[in-house]
PDB file of N, CA and C in Angstrom:
ATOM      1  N   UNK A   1     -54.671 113.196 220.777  1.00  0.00           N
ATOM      2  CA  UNK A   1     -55.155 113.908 221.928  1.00  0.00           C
ATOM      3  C   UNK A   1     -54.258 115.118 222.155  1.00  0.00           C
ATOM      4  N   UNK A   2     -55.439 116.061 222.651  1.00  0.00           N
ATOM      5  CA  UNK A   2     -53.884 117.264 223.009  1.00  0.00           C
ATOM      6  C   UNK A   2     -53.831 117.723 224.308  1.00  0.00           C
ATOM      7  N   UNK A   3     -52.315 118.036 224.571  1.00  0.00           N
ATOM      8  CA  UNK A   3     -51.908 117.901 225.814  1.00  0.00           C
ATOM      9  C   UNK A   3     -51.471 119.315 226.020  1.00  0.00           C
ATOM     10  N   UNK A   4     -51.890 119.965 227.330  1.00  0.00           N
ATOM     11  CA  UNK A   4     -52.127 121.305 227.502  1.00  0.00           C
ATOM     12  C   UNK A   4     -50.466 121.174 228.410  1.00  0.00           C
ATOM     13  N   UNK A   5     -49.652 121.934 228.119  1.00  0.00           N
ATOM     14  CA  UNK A   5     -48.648 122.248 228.615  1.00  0.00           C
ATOM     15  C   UNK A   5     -48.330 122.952 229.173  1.00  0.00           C
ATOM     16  N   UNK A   6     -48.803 124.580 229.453  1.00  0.00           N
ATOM     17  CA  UNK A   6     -48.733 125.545 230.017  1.00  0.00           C
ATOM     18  C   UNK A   6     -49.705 126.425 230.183  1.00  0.00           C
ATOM     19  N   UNK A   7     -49.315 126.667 231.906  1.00  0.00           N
ATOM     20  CA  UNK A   7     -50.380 127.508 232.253  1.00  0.00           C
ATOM     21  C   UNK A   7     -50.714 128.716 232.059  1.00  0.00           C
ATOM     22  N   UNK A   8     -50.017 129.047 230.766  1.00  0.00           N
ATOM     23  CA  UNK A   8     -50.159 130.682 230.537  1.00  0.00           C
ATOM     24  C   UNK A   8     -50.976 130.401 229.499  1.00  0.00           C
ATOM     25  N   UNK A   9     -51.881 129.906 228.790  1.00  0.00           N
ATOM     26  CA  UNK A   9     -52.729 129.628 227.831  1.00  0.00           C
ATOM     27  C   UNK A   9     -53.714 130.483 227.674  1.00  0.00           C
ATOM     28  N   UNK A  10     -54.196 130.965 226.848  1.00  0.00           N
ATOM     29  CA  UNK A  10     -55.289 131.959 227.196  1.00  0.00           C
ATOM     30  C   UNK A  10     -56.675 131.221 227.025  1.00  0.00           C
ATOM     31  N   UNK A  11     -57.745 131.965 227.240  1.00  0.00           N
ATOM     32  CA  UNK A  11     -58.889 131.171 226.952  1.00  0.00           C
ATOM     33  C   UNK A  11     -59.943 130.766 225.785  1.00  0.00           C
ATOM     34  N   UNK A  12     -58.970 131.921 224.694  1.00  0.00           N
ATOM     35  CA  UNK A  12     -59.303 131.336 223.388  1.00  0.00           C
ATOM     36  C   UNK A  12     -58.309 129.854 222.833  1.00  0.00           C
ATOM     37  N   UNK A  13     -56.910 129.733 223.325  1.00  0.00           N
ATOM     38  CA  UNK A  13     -56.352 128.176 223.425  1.00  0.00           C
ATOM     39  C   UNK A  13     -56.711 127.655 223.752  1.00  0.00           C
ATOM     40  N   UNK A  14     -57.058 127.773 224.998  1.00  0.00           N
ATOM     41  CA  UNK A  14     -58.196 126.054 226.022  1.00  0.00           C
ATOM     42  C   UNK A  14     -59.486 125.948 224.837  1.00  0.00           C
ATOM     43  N   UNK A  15     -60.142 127.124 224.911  1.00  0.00           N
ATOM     44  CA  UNK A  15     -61.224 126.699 223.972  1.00  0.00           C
ATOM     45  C   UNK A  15     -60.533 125.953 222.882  1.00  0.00           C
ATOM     46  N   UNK A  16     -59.844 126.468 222.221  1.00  0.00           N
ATOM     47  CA  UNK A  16     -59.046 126.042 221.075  1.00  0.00           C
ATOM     48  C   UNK A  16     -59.050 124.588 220.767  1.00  0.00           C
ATOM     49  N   UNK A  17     -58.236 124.407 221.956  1.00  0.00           N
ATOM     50  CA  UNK A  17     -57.280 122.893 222.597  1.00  0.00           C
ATOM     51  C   UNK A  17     -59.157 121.955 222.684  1.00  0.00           C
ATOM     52  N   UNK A  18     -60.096 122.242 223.266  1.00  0.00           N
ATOM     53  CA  UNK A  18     -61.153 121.788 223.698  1.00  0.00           C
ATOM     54  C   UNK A  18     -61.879 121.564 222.273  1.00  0.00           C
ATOM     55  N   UNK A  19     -61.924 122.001 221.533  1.00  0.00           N
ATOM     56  CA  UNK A  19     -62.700 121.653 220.352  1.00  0.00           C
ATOM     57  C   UNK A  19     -62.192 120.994 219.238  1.00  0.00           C
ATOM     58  N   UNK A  20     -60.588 120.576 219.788  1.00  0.00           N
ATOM     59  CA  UNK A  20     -60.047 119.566 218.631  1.00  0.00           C
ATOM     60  C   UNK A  20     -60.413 118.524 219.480  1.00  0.00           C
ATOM     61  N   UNK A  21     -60.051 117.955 220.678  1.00  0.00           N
ATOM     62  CA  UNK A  21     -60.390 117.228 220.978  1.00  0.00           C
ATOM     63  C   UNK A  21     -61.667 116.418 220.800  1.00  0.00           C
ATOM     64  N   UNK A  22     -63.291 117.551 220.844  1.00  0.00           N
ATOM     65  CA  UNK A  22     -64.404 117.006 221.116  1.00  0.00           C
ATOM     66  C   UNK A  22     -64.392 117.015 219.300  1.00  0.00           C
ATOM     67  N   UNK A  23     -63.667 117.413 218.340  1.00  0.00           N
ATOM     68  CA  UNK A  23     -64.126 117.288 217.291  1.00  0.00           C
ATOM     69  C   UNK A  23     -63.551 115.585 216.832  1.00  0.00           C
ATOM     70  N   UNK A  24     -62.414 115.095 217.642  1.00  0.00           N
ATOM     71  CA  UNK A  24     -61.967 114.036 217.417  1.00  0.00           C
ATOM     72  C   UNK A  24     -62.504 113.084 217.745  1.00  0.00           C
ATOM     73  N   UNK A  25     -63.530 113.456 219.012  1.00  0.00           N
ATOM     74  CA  UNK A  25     -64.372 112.093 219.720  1.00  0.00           C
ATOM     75  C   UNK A  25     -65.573 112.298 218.367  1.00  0.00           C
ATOM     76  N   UNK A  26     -65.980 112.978 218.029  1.00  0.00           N
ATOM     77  CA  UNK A  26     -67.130 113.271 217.133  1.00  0.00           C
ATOM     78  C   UNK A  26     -67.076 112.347 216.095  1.00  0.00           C
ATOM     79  N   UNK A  27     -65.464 112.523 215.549  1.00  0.00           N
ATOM     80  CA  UNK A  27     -65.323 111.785 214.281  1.00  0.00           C
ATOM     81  C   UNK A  27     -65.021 110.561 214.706  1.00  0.00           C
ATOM     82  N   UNK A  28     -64.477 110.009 215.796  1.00  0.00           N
ATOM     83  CA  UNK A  28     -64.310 108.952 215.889  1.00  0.00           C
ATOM     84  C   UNK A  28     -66.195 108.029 216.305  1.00  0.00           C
ATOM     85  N   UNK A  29     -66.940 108.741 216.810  1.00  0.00           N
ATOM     86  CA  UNK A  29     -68.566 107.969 217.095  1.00  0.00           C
ATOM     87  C   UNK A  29     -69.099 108.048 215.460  1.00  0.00           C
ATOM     88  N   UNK A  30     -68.933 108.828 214.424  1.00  0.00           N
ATOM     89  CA  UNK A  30     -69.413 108.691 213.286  1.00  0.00           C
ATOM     90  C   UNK A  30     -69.020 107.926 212.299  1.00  0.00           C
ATOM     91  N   UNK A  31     -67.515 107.150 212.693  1.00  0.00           N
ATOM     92  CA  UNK A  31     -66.618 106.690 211.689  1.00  0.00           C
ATOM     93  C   UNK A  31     -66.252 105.345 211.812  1.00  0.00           C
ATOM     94  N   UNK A  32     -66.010 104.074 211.309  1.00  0.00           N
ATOM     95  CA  UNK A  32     -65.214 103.234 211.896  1.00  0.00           C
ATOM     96  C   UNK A  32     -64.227 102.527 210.931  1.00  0.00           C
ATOM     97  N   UNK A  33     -63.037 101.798 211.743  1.00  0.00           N
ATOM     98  CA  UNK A  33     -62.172 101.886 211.205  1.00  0.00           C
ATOM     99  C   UNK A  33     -62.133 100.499 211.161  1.00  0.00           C
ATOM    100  N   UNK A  34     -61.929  99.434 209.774  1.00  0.00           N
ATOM    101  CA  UNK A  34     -62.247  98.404 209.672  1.00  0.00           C
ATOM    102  C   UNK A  34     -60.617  97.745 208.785  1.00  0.00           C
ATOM    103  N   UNK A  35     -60.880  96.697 208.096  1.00  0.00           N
ATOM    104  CA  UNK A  35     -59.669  96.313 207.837  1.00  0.00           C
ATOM    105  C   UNK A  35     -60.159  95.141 206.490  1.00  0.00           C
ATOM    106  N   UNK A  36     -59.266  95.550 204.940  1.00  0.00           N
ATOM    107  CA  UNK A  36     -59.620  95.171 203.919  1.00  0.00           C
ATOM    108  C   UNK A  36     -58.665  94.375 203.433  1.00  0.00           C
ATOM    109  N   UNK A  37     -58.953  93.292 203.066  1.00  0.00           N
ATOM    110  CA  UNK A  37     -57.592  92.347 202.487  1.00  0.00           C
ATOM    111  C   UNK A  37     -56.526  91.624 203.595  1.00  0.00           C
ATOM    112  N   UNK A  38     -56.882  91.800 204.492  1.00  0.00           N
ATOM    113  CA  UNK A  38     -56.013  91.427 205.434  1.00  0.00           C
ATOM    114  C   UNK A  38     -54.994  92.708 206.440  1.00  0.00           C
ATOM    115  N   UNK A  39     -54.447  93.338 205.366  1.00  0.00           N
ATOM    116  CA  UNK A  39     -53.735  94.845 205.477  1.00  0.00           C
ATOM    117  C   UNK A  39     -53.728  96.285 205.865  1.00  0.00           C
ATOM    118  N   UNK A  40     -55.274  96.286 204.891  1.00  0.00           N
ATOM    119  CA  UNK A  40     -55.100  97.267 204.313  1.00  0.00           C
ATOM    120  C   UNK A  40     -56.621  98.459 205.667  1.00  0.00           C
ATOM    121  N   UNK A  41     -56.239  99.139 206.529  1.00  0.00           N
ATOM    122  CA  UNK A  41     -56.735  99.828 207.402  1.00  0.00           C
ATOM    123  C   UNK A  41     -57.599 100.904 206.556  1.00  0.00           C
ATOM    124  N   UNK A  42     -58.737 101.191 206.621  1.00  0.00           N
ATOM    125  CA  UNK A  42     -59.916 101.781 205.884  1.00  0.00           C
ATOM    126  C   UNK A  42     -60.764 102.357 206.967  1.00  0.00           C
ATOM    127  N   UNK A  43     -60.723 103.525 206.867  1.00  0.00           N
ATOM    128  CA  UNK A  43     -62.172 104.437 207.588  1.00  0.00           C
ATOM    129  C   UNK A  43     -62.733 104.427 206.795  1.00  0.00           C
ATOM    130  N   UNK A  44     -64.534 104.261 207.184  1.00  0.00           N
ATOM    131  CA  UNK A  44     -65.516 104.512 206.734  1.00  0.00           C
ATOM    132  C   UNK A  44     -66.666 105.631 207.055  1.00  0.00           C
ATOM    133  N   UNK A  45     -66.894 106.066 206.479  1.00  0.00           N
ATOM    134  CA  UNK A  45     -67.740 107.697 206.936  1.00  0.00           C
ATOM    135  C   UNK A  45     -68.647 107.432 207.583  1.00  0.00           C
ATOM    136  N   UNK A  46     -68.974 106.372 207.508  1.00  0.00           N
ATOM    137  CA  UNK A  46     -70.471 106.057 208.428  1.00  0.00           C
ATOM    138  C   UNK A  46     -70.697 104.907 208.971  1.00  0.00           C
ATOM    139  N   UNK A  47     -71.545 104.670 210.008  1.00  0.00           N
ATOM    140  CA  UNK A  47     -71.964 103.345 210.648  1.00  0.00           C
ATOM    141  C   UNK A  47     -72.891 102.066 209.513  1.00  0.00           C
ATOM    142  N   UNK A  48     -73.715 102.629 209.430  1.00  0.00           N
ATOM    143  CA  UNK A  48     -74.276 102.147 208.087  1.00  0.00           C
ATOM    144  C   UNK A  48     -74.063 102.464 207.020  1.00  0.00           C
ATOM    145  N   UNK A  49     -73.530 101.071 206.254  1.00  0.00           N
ATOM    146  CA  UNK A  49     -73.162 101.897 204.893  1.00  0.00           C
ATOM    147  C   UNK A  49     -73.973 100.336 204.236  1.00  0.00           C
ATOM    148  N   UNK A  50     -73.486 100.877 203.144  1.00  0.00           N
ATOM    149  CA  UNK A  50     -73.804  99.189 201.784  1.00  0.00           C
ATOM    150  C   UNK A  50     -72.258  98.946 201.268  1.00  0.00           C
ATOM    151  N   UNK A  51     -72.203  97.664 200.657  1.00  0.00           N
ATOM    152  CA  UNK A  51     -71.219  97.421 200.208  1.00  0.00           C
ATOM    153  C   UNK A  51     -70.232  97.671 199.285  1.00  0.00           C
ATOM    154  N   UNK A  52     -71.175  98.668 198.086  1.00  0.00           N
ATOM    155  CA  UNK A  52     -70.346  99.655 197.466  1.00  0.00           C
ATOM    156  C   UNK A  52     -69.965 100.317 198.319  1.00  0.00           C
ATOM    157  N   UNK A  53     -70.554 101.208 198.889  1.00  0.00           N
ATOM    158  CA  UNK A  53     -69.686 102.444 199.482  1.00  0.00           C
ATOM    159  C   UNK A  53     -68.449 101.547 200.736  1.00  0.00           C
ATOM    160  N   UNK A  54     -68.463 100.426 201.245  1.00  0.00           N
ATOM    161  CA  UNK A  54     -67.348  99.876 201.472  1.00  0.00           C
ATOM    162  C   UNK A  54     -66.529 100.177 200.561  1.00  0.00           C
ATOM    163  N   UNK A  55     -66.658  98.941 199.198  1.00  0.00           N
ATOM    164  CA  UNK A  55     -65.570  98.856 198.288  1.00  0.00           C
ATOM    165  C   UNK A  55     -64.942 100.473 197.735  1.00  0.00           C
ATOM    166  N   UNK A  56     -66.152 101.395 197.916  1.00  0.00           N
ATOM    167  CA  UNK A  56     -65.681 102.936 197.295  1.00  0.00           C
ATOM    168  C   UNK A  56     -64.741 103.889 197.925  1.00  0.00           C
ATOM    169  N   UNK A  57     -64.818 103.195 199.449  1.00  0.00           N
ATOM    170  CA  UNK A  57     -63.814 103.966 200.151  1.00  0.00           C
ATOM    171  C   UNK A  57     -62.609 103.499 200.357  1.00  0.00           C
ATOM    172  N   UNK A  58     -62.807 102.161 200.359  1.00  0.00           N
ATOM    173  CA  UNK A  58     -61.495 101.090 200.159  1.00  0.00           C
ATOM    174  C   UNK A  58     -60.598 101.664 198.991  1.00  0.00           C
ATOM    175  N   UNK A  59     -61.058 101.403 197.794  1.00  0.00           N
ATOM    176  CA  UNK A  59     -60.503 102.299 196.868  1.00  0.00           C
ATOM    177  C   UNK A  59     -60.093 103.671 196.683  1.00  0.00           C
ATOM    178  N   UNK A  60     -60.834 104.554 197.668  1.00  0.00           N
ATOM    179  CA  UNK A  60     -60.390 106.024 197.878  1.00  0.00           C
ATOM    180  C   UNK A  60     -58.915 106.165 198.752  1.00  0.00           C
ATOM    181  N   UNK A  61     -59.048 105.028 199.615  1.00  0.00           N
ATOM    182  CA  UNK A  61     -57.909 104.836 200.340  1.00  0.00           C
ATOM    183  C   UNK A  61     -56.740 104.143 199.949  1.00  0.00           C
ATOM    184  N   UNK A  62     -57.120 103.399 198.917  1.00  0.00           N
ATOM    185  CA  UNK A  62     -55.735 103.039 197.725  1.00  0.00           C
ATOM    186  C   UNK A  62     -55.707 101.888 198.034  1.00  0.00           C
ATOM    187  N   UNK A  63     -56.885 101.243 198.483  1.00  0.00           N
ATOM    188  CA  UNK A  63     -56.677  99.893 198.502  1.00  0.00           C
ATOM    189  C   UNK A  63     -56.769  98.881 197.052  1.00  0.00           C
ATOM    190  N   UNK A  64     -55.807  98.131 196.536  1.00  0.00           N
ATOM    191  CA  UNK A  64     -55.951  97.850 195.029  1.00  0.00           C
ATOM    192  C   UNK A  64     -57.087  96.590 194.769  1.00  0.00           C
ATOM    193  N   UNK A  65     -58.281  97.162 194.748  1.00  0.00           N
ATOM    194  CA  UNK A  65     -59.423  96.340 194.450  1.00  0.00           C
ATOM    195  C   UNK A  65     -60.230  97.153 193.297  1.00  0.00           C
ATOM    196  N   UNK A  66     -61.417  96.490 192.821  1.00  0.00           N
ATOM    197  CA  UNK A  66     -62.419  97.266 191.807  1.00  0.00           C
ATOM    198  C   UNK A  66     -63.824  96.986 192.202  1.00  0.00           C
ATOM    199  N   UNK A  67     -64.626  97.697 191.919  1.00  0.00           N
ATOM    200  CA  UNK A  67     -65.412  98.095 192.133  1.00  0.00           C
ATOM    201  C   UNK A  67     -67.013  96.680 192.110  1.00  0.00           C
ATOM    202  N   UNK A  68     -66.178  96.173 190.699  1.00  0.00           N
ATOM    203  CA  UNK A  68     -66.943  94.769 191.213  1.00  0.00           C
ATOM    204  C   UNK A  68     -66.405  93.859 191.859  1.00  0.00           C
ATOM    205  N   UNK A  69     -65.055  93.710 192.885  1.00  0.00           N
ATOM    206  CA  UNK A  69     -65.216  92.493 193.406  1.00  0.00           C
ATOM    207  C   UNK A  69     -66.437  92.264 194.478  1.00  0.00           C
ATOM    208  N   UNK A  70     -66.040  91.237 194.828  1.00  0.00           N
ATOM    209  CA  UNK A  70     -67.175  90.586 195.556  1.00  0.00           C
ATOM    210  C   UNK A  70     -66.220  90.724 197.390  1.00  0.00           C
ATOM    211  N   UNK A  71     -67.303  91.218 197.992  1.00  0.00           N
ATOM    212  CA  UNK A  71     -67.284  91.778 199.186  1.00  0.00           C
ATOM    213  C   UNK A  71     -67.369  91.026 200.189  1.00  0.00           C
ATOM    214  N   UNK A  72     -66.596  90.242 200.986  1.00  0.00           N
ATOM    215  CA  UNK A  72     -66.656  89.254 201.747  1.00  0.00           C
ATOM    216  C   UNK A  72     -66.584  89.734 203.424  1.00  0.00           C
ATOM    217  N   UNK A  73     -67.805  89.024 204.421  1.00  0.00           N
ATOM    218  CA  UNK A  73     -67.304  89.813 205.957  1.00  0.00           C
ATOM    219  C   UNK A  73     -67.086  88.667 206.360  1.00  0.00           C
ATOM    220  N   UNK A  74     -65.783  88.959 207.634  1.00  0.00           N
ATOM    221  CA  UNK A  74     -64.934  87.770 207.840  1.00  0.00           C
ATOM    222  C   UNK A  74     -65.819  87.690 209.495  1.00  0.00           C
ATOM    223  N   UNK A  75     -66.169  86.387 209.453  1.00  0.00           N
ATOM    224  CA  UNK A  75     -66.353  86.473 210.970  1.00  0.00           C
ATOM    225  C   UNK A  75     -65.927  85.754 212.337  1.00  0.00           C
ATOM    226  N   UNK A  76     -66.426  85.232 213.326  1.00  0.00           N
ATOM    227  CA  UNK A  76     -65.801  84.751 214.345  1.00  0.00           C
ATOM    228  C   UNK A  76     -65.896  83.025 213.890  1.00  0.00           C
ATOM    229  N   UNK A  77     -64.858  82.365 213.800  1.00  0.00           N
ATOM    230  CA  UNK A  77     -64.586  81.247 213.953  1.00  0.00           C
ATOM    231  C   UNK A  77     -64.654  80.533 212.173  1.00  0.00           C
ATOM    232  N   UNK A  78     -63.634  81.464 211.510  1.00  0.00           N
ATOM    233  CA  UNK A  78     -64.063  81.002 210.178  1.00  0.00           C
ATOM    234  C   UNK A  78     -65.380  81.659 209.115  1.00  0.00           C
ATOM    235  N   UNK A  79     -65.993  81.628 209.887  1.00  0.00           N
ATOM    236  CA  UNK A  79     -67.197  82.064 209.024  1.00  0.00           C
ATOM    237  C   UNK A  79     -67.238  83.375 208.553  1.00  0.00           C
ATOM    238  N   UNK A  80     -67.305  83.324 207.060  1.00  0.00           N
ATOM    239  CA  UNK A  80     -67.690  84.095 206.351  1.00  0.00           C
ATOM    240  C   UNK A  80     -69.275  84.783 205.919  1.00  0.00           C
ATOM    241  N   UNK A  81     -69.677  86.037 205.598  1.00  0.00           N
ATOM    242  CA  UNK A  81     -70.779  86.422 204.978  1.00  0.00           C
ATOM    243  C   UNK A  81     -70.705  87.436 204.026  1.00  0.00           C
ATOM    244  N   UNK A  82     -71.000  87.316 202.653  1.00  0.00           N
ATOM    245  CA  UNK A  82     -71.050  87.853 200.924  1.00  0.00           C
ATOM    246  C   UNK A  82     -72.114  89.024 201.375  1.00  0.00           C
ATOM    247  N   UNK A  83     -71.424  90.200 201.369  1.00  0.00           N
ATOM    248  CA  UNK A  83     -71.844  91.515 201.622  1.00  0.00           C
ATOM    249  C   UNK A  83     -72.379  92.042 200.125  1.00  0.00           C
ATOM    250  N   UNK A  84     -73.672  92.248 199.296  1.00  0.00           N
ATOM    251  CA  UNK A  84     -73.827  92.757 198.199  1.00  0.00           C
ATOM    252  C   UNK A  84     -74.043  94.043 198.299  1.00  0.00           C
ATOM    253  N   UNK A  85     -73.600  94.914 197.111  1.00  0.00           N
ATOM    254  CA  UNK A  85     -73.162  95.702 196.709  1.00  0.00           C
ATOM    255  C   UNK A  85     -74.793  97.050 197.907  1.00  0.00           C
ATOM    256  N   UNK A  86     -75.714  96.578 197.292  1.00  0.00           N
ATOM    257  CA  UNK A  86     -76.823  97.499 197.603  1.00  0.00           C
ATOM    258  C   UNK A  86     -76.926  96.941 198.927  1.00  0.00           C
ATOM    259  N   UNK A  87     -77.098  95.839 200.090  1.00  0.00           N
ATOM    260  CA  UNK A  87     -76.716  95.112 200.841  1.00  0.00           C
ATOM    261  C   UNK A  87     -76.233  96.308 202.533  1.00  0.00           C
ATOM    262  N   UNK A  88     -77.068  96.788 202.620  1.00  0.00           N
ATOM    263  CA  UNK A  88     -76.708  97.932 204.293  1.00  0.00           C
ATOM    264  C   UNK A  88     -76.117  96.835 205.273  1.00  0.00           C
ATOM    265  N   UNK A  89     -74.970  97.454 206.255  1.00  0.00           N
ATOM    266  CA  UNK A  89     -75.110  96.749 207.073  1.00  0.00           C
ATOM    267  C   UNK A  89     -74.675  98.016 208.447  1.00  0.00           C
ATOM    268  N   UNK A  90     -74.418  97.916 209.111  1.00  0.00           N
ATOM    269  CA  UNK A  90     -73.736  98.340 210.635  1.00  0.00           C
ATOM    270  C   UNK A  90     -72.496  97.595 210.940  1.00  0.00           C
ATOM    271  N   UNK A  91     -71.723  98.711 210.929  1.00  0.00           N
ATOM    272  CA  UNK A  91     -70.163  98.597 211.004  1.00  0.00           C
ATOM    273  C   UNK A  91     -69.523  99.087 212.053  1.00  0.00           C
ATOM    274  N   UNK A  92     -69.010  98.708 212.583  1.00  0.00           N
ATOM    275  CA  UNK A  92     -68.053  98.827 213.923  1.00  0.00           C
ATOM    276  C   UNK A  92     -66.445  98.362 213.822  1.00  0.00           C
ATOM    277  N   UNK A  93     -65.199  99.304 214.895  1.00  0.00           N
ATOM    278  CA  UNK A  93     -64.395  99.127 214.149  1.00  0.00           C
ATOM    279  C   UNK A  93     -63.801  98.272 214.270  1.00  0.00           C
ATOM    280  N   UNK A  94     -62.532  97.408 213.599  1.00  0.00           N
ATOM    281  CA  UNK A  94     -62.159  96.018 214.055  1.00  0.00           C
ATOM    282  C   UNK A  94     -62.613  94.894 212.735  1.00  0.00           C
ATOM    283  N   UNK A  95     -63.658  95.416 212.082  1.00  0.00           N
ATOM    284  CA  UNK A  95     -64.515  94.632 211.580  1.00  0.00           C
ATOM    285  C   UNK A  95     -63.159  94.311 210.036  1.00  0.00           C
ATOM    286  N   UNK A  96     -63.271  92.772 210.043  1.00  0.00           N
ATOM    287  CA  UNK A  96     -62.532  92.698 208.707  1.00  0.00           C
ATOM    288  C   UNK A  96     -63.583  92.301 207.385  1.00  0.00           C
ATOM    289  N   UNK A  97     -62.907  92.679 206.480  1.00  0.00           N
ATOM    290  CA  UNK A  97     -63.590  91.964 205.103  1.00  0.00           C
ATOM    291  C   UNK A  97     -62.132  91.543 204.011  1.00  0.00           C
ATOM    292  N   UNK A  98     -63.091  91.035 202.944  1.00  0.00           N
ATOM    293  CA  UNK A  98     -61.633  90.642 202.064  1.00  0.00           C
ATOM    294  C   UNK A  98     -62.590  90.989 200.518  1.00  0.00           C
ATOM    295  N   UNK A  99     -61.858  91.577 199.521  1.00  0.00           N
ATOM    296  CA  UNK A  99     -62.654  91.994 198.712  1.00  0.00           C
ATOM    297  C   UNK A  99     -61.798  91.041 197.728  1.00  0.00           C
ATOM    298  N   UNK A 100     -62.644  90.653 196.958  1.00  0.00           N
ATOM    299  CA  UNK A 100     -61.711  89.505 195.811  1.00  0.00           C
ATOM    300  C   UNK A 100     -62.368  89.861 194.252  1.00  0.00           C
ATOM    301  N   UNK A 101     -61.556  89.666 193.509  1.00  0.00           N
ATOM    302  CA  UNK A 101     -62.244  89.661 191.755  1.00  0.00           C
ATOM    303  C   UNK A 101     -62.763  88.000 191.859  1.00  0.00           C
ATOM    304  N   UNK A 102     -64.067  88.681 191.242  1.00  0.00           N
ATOM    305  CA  UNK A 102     -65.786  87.674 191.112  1.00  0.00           C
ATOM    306  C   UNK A 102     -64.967  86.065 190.329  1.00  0.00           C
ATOM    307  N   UNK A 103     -63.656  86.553 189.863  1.00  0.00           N
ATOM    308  CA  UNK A 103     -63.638  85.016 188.695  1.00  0.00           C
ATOM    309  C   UNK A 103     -62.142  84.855 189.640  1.00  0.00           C
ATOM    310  N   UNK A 104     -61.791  84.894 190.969  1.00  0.00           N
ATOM    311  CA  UNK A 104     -60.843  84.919 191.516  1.00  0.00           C
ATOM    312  C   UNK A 104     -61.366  83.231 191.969  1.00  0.00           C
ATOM    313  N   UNK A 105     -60.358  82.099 191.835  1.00  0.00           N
ATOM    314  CA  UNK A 105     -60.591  80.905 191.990  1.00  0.00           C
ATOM    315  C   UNK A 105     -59.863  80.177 192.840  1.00  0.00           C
ATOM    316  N   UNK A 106     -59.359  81.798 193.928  1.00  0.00           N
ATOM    317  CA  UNK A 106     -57.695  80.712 194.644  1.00  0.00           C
ATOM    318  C   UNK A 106     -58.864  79.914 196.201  1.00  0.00           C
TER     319      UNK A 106
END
């Protein structure tokens, strides 16, 4: 957030100051920020996505997974649900998953 400090600002700064802000609420209603592996904090570009483009951004963000694991959403009270690859869902932020290799047997 930015914090206007002085009143000698002109009115191309306020504007200035005013359009990082509304550009930050912007990105924050288009984006959400979810959580992979337990750790690993991941924005996603969009509300709806599929489960590749999960795992694709996970990986853009250096999270150490591949492209085929298998996409797991963690939910309230234990329960799990196997997110497939083509598989849309609506994402909000908070939301965890755990991405594992397909022959992972722990």
């Amino acid at each position: 957030m930015v914090t206007m400090t002085s009143q000698n600002n002109t009115t191309e700064d306020l504007l200035h100051d005013v359009r990082g802000i509304v550009d930050d609420i912007v990105e924050d209603l288009r984006t959400s920020d979810v959580i992979i592996n337990e750790v690993h904090k991941v924005r996603l570009p969009k509300h709806i996505i599929t489960g590749a483009e999960i795992k694709r951004a996970a990986i853009e963000a250096g999270v150490p997974i591949q492209p085929d694991f298998l996409l797991t959403l963690e939910r309230d009270g234990g329960r799990e649900k196997q997110i497939g690859d083509n598989e849309k869902i609506f994402t909000v932020d908070g939301m965890k998953f755990t991405a594992i290799s397909g022959d992972d047997n722990s």
